[in-house]
Protein backbone atom coordinates (compact mmCIF):
# COMPACT_ATOMS: atom_id res chain seq x y z
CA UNK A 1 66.48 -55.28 37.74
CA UNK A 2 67.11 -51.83 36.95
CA UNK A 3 64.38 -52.80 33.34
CA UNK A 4 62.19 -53.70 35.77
CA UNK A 5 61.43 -50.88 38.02
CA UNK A 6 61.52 -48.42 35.65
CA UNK A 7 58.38 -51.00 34.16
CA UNK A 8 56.84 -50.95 38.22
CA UNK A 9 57.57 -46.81 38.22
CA UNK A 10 55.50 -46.69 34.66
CA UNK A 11 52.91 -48.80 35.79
CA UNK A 12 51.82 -47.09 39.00
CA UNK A 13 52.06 -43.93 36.94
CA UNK A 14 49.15 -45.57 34.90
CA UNK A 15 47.57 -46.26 37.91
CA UNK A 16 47.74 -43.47 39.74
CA UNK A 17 46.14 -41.55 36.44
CA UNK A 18 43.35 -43.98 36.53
CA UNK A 19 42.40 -43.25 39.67
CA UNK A 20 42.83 -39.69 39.65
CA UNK A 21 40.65 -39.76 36.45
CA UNK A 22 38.75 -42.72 36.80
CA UNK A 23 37.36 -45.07 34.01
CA UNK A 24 35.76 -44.23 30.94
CA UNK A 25 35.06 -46.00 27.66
CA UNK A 26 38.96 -45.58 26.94
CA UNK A 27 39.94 -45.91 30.41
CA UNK A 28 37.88 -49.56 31.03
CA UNK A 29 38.32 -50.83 34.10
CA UNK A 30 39.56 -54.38 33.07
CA UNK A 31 42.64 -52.95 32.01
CA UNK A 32 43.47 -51.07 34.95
CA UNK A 33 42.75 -54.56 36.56
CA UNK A 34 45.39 -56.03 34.22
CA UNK A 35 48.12 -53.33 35.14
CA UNK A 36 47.78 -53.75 38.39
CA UNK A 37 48.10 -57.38 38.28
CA UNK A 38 51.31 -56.90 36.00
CA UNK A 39 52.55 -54.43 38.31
CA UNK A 40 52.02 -57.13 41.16
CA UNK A 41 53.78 -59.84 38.64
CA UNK A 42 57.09 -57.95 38.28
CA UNK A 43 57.14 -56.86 42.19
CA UNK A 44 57.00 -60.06 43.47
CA UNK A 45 57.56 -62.67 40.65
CA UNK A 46 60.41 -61.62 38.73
CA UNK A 47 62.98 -64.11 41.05
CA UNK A 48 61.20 -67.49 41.55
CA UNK A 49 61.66 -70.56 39.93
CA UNK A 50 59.75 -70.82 36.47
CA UNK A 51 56.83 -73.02 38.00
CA UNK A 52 56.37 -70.66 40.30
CA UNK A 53 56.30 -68.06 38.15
CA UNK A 54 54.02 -69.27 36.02
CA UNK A 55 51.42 -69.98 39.15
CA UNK A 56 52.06 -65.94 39.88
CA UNK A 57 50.94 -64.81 36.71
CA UNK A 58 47.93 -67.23 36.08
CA UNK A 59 46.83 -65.66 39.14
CA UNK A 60 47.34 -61.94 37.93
CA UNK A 61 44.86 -61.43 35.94
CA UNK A 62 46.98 -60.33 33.25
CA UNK A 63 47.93 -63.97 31.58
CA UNK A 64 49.08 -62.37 28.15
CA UNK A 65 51.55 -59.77 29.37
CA UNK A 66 53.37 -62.01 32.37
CA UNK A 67 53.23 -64.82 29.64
CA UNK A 68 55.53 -63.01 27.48
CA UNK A 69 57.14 -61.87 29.99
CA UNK A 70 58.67 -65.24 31.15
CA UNK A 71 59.21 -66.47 27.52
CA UNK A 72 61.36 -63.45 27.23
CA UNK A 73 63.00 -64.57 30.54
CA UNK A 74 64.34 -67.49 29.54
């Protein structure tokens, strides 16, 4: 757990920068979208069952990072 939200801390660091900065050609605001979906994954994800895991991060909008995520998991 402890992996985890030192990964949630990180992220809303990110977050916080883009928002304080905004977006910008290396700043595109897709990937913000995709942190804060795989900030939202590991918040509220991390302890269900694998099916319902796998609805989670289909939903997050960041498919490819929760993906390897739960292969990791297992």
């Amino acid at each position: 757990m402890k992996k985890i939200q030192k990964e949630v801390d990180r992220l809303n660091d990110q977050i916080k920068k883009y928002k304080e900065f905004g977006t910008n050609s290396r700043n595109r605001p897709e990937h913000l979208q995709e942190l804060v979906g795989w900030k939202n994954f590991l918040e509220n994800a991390t302890g269900l069952p694998e099916t319902e895991r796998i609805k989670k991060y289909k939903a997050s909008g960041a498919e490819f990072r929760c993906l390897y995520f739960i292969q990791g998991d297992q």
